[in-house]
N, C-alpha and C. Protein backbone atom coordinates (compact mmCIF):
# COMPACT_ATOMS: atom_id res chain seq x y z
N UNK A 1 -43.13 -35.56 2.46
CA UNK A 1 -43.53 -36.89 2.89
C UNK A 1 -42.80 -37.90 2.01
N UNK A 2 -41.90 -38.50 2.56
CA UNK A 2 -41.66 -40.25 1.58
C UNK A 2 -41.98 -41.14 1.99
N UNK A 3 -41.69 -42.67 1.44
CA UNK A 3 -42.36 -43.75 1.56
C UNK A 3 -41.17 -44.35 1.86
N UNK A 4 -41.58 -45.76 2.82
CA UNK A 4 -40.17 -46.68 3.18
C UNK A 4 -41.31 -47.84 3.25
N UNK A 5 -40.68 -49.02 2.93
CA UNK A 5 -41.31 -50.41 3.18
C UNK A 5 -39.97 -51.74 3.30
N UNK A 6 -40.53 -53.05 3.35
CA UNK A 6 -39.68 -53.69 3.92
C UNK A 6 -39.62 -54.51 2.63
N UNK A 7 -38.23 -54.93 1.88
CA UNK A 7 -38.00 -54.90 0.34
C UNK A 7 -39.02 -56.79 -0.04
N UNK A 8 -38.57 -57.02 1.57
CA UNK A 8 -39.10 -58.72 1.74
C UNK A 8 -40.65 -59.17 1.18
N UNK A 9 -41.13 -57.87 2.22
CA UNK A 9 -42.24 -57.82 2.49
C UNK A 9 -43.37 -57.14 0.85
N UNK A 10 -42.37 -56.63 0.28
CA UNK A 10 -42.98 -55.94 -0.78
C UNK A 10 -42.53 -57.08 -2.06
N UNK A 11 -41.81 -57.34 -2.37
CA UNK A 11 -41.95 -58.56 -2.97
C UNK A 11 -43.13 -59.98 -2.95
N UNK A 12 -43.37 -59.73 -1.55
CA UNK A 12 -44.23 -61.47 -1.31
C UNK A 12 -45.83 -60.47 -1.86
N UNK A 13 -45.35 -58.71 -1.73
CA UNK A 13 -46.90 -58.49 -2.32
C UNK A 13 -46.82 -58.33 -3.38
N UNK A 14 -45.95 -58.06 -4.07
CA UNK A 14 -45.93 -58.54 -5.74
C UNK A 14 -46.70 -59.52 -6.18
N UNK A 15 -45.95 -60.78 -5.29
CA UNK A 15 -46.87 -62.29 -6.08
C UNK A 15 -47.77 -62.41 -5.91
N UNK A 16 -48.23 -62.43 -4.82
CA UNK A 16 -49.78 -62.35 -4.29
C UNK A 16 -50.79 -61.31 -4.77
N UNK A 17 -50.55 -60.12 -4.85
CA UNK A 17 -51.86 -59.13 -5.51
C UNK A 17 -51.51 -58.29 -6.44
N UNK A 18 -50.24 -58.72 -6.75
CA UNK A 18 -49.93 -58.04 -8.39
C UNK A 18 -49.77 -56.56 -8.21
N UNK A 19 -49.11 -55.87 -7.25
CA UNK A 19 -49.17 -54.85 -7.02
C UNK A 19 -47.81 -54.31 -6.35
N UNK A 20 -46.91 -53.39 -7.39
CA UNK A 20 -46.30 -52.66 -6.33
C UNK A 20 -46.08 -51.90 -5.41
N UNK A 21 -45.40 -51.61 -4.68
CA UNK A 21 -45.41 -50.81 -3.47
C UNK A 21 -45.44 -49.40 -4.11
N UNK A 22 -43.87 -49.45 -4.97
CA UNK A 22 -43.73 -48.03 -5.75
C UNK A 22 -45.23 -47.09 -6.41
N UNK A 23 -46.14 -48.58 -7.07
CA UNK A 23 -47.13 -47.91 -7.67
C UNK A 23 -47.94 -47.57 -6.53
N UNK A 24 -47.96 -48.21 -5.63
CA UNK A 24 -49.24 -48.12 -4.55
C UNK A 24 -49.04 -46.60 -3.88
N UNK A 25 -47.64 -46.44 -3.49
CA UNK A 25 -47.30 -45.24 -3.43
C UNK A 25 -48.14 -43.70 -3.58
N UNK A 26 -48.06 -44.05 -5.25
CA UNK A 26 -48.56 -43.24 -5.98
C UNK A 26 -50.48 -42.52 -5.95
N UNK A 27 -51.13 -43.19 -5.18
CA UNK A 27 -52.17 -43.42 -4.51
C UNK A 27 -52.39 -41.77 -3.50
N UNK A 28 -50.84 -41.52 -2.78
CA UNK A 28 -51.15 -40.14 -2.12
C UNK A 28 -51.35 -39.29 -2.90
N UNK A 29 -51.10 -39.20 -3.87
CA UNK A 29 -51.32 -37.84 -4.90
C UNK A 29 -52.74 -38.02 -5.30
N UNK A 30 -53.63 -38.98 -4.90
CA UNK A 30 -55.27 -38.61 -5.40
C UNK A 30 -56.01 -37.88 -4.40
N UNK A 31 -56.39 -36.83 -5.25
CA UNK A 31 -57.27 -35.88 -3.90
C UNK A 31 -58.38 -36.32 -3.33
N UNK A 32 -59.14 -37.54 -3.87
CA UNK A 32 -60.13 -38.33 -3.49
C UNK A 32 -60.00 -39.03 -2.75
N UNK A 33 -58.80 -39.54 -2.72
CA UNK A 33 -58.42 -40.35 -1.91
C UNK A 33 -59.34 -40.21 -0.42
N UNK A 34 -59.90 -42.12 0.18
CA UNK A 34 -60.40 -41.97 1.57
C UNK A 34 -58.93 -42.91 2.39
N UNK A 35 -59.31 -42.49 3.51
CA UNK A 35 -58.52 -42.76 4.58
C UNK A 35 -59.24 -43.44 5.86
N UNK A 36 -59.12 -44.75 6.32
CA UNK A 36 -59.45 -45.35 7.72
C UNK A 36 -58.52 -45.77 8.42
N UNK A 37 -58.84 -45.36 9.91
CA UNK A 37 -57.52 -45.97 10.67
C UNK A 37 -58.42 -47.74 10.81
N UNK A 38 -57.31 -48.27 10.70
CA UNK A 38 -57.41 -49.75 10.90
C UNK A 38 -57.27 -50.22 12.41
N UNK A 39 -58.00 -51.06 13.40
CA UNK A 39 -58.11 -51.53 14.21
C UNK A 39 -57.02 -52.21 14.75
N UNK A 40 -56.27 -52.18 15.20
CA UNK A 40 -54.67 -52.94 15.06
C UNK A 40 -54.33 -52.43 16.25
N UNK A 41 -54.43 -53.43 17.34
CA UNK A 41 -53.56 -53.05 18.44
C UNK A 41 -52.11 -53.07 19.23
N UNK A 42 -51.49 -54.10 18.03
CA UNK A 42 -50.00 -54.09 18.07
C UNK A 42 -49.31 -52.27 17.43
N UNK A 43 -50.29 -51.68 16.64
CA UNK A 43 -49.55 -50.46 16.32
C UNK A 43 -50.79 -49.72 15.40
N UNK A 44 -50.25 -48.07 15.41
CA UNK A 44 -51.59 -47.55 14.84
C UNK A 44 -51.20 -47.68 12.92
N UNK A 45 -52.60 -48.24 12.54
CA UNK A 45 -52.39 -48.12 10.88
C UNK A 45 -53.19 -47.64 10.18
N UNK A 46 -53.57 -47.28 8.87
CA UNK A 46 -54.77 -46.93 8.23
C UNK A 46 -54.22 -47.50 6.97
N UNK A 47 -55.68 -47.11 6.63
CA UNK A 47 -55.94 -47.93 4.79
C UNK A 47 -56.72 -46.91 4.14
N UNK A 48 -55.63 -46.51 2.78
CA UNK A 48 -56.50 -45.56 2.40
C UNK A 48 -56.58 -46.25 0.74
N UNK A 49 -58.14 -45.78 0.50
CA UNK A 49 -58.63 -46.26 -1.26
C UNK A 49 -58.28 -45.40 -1.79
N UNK A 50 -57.16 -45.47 -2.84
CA UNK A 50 -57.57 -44.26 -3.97
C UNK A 50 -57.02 -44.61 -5.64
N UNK A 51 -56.88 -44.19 -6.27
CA UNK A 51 -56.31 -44.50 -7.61
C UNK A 51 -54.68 -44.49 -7.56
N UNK A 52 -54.19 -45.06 -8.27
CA UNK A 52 -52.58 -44.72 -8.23
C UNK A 52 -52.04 -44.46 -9.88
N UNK A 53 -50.98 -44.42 -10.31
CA UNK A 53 -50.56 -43.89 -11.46
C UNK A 53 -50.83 -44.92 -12.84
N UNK A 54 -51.59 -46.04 -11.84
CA UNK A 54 -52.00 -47.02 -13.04
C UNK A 54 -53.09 -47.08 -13.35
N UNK A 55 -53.98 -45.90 -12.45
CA UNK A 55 -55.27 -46.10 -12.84
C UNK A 55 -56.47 -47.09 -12.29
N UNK A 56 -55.65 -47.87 -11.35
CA UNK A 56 -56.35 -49.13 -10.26
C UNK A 56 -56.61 -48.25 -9.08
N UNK A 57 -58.08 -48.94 -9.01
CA UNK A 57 -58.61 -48.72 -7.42
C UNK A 57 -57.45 -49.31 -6.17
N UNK A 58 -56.82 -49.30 -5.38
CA UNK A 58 -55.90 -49.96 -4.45
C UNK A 58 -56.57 -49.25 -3.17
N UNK A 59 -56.07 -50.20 -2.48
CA UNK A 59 -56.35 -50.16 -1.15
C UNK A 59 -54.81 -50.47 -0.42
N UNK A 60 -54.20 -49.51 0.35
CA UNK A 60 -52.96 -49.20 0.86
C UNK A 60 -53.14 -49.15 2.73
N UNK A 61 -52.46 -50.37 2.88
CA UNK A 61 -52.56 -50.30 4.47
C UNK A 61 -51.29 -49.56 4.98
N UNK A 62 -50.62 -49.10 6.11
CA UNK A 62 -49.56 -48.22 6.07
C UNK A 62 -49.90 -47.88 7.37
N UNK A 63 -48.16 -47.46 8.24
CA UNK A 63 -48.22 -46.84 9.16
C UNK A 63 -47.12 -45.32 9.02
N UNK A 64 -47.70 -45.01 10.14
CA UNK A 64 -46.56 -43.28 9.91
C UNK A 64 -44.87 -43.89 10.95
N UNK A 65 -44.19 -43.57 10.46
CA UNK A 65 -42.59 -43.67 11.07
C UNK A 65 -42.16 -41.95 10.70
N UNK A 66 -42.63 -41.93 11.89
CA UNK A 66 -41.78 -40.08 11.62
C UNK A 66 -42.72 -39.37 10.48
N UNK A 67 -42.24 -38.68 9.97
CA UNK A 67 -42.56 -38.14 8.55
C UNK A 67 -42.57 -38.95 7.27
N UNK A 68 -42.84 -40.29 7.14
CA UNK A 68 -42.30 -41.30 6.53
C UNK A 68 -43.44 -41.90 6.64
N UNK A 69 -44.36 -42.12 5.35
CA UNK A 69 -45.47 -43.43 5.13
C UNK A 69 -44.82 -45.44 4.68
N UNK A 70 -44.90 -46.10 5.97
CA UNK A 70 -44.18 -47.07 6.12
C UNK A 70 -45.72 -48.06 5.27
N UNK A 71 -45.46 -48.27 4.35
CA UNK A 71 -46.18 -49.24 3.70
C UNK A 71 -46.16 -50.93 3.50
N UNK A 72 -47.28 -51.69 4.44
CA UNK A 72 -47.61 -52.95 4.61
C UNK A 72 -47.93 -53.47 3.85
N UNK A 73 -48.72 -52.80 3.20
CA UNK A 73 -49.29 -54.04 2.03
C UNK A 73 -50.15 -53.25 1.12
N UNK A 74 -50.34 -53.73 -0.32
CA UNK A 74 -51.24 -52.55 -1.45
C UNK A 74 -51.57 -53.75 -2.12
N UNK A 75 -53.34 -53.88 -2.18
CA UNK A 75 -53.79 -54.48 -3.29
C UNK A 75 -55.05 -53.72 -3.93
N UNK A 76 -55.75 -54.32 -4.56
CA UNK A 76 -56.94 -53.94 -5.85
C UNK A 76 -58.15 -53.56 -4.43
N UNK A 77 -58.80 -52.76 -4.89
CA UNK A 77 -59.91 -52.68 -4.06
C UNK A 77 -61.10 -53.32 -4.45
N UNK A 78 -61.62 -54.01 -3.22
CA UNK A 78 -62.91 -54.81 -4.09
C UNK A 78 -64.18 -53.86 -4.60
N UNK A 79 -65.13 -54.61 -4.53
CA UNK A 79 -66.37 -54.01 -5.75
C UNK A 79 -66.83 -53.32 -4.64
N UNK A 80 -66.88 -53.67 -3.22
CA UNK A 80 -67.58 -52.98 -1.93
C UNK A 80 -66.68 -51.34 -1.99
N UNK A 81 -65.59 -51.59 -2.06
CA UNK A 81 -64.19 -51.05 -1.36
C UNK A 81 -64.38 -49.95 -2.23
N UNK A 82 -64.40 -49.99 -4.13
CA UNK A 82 -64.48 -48.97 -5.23
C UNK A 82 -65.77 -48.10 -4.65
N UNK A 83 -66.69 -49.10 -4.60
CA UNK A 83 -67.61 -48.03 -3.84
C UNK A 83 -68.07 -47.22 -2.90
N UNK A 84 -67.51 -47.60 -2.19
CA UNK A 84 -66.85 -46.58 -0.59
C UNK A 84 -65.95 -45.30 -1.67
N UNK A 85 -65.13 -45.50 -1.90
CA UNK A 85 -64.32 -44.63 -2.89
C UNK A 85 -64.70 -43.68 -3.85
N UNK A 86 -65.70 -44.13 -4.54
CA UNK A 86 -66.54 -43.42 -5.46
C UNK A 86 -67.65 -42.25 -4.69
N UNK A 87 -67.85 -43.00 -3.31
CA UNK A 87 -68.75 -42.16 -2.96
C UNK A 87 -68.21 -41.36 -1.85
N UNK A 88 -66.94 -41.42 -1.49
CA UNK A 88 -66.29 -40.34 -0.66
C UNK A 88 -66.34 -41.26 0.70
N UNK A 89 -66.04 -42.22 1.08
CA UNK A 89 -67.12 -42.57 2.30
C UNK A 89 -65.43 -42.41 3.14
């Protein structure tokens, strides 16, 4: 599995939620990790909570391109969001 995102698009999420893509990435390797498909009828997406290599709760929206996790956007998970996470939901 690799990751592809849009270099534009991952930059404007830099400034805004302090978060890279590269790190957000890192998020598939938690076995805890939860997964929701997101409601989106222009295309299918999900958002999954999990830890990444920094140790932050993130929340990773993303679609599949082939064998390829195409990543939209990665920020902090809120206080609701950690707890969905914590408890497997």
């Amino acid at each position: 599995m690799g990751f592809e995102w849009d270099e534009r698009k991952a930059r404007a999420n830099r400034r805004k939620h302090r978060v890279d893509f590269a790190d957000a990435a890192t998020i598939f390797g938690d076995e805890r990790a939860v997964t929701v498909a997101e409601d989106d009828p222009e295309e299918e997406r999900y958002a999954t909570i999990g830890i990444d290599a920094l140790a932050r709760v993130l929340v990773v929206v993303y679609t599949m391109r082939g064998d390829r996790i195409r990543i939209i956007s990665a920020r902090r998970a809120t206080k609701r969001e950690r707890e969905h996470y914590e408890q497997g939901l």
